[in-house]
Protein backbone atom coordinates (compact mmCIF):
# COMPACT_ATOMS: atom_id res chain seq x y z
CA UNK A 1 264.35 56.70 116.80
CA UNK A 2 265.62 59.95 115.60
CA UNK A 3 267.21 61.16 119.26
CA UNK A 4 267.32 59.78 122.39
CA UNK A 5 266.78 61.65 126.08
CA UNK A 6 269.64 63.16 128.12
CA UNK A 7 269.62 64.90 130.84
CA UNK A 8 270.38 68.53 131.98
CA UNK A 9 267.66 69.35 134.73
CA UNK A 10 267.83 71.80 137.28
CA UNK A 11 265.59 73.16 140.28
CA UNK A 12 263.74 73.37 137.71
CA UNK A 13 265.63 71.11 135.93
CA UNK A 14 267.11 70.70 132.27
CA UNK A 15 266.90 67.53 130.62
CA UNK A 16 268.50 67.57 127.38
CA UNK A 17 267.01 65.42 125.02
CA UNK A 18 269.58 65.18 122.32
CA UNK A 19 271.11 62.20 120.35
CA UNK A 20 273.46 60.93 118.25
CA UNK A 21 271.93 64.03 115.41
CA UNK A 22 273.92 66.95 116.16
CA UNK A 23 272.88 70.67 116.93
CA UNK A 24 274.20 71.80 113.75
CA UNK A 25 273.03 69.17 111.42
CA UNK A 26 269.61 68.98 112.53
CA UNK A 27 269.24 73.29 112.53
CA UNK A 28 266.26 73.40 114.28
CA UNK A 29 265.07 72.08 118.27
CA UNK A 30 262.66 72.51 120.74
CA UNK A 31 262.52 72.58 124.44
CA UNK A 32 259.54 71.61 126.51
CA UNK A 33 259.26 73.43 129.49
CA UNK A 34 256.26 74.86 131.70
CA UNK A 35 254.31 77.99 131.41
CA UNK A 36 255.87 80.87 133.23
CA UNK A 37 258.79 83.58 133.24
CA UNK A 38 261.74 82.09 132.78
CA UNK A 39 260.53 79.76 129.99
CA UNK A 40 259.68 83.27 128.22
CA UNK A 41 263.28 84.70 129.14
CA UNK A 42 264.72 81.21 127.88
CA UNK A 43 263.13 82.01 124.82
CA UNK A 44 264.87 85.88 123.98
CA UNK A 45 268.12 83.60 124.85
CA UNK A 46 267.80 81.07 122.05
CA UNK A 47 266.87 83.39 119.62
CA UNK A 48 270.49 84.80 120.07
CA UNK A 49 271.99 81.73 119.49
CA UNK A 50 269.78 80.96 116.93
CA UNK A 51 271.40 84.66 114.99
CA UNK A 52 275.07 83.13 116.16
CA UNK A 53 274.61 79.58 114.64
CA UNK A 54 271.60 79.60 112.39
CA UNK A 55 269.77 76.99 114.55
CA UNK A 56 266.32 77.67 115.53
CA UNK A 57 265.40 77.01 118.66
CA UNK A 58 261.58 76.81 119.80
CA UNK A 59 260.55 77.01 123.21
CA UNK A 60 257.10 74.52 124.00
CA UNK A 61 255.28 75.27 126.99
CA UNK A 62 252.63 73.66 128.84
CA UNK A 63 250.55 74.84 131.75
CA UNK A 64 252.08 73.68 135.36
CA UNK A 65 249.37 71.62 136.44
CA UNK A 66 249.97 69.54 132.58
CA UNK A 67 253.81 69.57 132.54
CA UNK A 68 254.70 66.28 134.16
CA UNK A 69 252.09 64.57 133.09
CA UNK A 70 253.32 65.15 129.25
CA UNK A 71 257.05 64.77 129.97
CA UNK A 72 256.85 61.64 131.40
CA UNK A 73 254.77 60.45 128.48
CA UNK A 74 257.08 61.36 125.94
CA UNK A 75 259.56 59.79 128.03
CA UNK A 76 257.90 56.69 127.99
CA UNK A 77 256.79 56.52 124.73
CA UNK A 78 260.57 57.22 123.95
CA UNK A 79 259.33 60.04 121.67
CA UNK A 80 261.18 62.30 119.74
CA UNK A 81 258.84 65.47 120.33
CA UNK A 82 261.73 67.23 121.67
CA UNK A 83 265.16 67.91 121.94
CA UNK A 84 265.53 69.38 125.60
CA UNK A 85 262.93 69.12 128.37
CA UNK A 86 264.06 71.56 131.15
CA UNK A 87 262.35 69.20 133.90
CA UNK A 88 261.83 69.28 137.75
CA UNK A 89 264.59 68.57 140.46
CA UNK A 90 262.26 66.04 142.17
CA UNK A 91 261.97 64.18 138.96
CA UNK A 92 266.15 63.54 138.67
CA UNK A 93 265.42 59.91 140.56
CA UNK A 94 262.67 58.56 138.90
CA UNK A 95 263.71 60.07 135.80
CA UNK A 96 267.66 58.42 135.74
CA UNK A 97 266.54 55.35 137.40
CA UNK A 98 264.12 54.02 134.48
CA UNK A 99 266.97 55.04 131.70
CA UNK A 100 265.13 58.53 130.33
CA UNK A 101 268.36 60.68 131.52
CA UNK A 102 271.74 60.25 130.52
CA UNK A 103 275.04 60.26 133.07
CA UNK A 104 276.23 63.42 132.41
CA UNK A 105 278.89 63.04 134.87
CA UNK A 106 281.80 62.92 132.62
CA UNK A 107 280.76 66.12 131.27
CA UNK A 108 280.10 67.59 134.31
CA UNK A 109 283.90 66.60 135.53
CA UNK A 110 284.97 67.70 132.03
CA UNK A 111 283.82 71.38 132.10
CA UNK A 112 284.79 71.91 136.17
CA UNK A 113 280.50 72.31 136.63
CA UNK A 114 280.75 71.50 140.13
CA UNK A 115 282.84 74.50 141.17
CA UNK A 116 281.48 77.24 139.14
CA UNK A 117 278.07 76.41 139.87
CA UNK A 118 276.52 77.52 143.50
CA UNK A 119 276.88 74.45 145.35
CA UNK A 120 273.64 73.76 146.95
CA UNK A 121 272.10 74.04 143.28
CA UNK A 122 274.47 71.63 142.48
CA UNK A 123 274.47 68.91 145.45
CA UNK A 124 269.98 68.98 145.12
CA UNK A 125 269.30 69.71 141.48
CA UNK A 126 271.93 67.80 139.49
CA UNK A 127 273.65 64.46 141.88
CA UNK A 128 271.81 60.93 142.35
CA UNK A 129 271.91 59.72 144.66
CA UNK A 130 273.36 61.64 147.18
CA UNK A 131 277.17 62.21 147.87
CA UNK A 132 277.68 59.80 144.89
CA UNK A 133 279.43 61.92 142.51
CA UNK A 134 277.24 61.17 139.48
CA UNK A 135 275.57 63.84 137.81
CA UNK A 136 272.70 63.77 135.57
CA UNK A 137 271.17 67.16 135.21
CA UNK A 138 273.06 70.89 134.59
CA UNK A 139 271.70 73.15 136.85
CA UNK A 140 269.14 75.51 134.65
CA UNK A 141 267.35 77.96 137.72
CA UNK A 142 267.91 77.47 141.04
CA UNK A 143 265.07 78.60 142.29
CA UNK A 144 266.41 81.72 144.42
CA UNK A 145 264.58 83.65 146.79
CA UNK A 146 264.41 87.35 146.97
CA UNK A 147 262.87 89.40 150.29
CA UNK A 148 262.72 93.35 150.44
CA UNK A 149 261.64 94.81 153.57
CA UNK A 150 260.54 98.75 154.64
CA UNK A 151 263.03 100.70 155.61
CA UNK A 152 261.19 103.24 156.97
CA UNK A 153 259.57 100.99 159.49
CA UNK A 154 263.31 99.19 160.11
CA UNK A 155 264.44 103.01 160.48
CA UNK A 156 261.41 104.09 162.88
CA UNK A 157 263.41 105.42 166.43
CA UNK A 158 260.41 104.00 167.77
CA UNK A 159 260.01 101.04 166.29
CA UNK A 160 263.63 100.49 166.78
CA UNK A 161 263.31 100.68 170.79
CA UNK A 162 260.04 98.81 170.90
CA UNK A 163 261.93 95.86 169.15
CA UNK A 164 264.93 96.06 171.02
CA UNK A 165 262.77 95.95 174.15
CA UNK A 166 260.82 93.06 173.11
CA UNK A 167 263.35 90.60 171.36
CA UNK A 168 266.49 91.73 173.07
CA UNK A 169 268.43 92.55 169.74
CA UNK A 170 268.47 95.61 167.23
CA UNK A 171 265.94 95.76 164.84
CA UNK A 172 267.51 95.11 161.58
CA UNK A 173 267.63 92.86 158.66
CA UNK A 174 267.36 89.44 159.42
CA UNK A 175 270.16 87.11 159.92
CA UNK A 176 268.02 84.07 160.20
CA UNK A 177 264.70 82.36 159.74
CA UNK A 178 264.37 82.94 164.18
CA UNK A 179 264.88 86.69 163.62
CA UNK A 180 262.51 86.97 160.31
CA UNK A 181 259.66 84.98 162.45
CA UNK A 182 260.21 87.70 165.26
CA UNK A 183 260.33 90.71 162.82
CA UNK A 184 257.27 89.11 161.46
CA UNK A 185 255.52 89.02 164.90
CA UNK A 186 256.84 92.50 165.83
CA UNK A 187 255.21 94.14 162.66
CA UNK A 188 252.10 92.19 162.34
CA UNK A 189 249.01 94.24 163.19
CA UNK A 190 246.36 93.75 161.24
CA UNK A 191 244.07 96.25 162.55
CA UNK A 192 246.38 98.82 160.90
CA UNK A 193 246.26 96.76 157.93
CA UNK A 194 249.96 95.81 158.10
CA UNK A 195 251.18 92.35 158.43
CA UNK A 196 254.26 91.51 159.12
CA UNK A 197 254.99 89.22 156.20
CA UNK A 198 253.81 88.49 153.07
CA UNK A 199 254.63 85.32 151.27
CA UNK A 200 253.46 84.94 147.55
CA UNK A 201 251.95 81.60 147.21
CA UNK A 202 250.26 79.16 144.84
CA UNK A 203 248.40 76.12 144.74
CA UNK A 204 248.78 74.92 141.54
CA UNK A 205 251.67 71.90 140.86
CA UNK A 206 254.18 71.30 143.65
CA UNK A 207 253.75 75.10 144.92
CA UNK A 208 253.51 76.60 148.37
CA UNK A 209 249.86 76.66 149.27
C-alpha cells in the first residue's frame, strides 16, 4: 500500500493521510474534504506552496451529505485515494480507535501545538480521550462564530430606556448567552418585520436545523 492514514483533523478536522512516501518525492497530493468555503480558500493556499516547492496539491470535494460516507470507506478499504482528508471533530474517536489515524502526539509536543493554538480548539478537535494528553488531529478550522448587531437600534435613546426599564441593565452588546436571549426578546416584533435574531441554519449533515 503506497501510504498509510494519519491524522490531522480539526473542528472540521484534518486527517493527514501520508506515509512512509515523502511530500517531495511523491510531487503531487490530494486532500479530500467537503464542499464549501474553506475547502475553496484551502485550495488558493496550496497552490502557493505548490509555486514554493513544486508539489501540486489538489483539493477533492464531496457534497456534505456524501463526505463521511466516502471517508470512512477509503478508510476501510485502507485506500490510497488520498493523501490528507481534512475530517470531522466528532469522527477523532471512532476514527483513532479502529487504527485509521495516527498519534500525532509526539509531534504535537514537538512543535509547542498546544500553546499556540486557541485552547478550546485544541482540548475538542485534536485530544482522545479527554484530559489524556494524546493528540491525533492538528486543528484545521475551528469553527468560530461571528454576530453583528444594529447599532442604530443599540444607539436608539428610546430603545435604550425601554430596555433598561425592562431588563434592569443598559442596552448594549451582549456579555452572555442570558443577555443575547433578552436583547433577542426586547427587539423581536414581527409585526414590524424585525426579529430580534437571526440565526443562519441548515439541515443538511450534522448542521443546525
Amino acid at each position: 500500500m503506497r501510504k498509510t492514514m494519519t491524522s490531522m483533523l480539526a473542528g472540521i478536522g484534518l486527517v493527514l493521510a501520508c506515509g512512509t512516501s515523502v511530500y517531495a518525492q511523491d510531487k503531487e497530493l490530494t486532500i479530500f474534504w467537503a464542499e464549501w468555503d474553506p475547502a475553496n480558500y484551502l485550495q488558493e493556499l496550496v497552490n502557493l506552496y505548490e509555486a514554493e516547492s513544486g508539489v501540486k496539491v489538489t483539493v477533492e470535494t464531496t457534497p456534505w451529505g456524501d463526505f463521511q460516507t466516502k471517508a470512512f470507506t477509503e478508510f476501510n478499504a485502507k485506500g490510497s485515494a488520498y493523501d490528507m482528508v481534512v475530517g470531522d471533530s466528532q469522527w477523532i474517536g471512532a476514527a483513532s480507535e479502529a487504527g485509521h489515524y495516527v498519534d500525532l502526539t509526539d509531534f504535537f509536543n514537538k512543535h509547542n501545538l498546544k500553546e499556540v493554538m486557541a485552547p478550546a480548539t485544541v482540548k475538542y478537535y485534536a485530544e482522545y480521550p479527554s484530559n489524556s494528553g494524546k493528540y491525533w488531529s492538528i486543528p484545521a478550522e475551528g469553527d468560530a462564530v461571528g454576530w453583528s448587531y444594529r447599532k442604530d437600534w443599540f444607539e436608539d435613546p428610546k430603545e435604550m430606556e425601554a430596555f433598561k426599564a425592562k431588563y434592569g441593565y443598559d442596552l448594549g452588546v451582549p456579555k452572555d448567552w442570558k443577555q443575547l436571549r433578552d436583547i433577542a426578546e426586547f427587539f423581536h416584533r414581527p409585526d414590524e418585520k424585525r426579529y430580534g435574531v437571526a440565526i443562519y441554519t441548515d439541515n443538511s449533515y450534522d448542521a443546525l436545523v
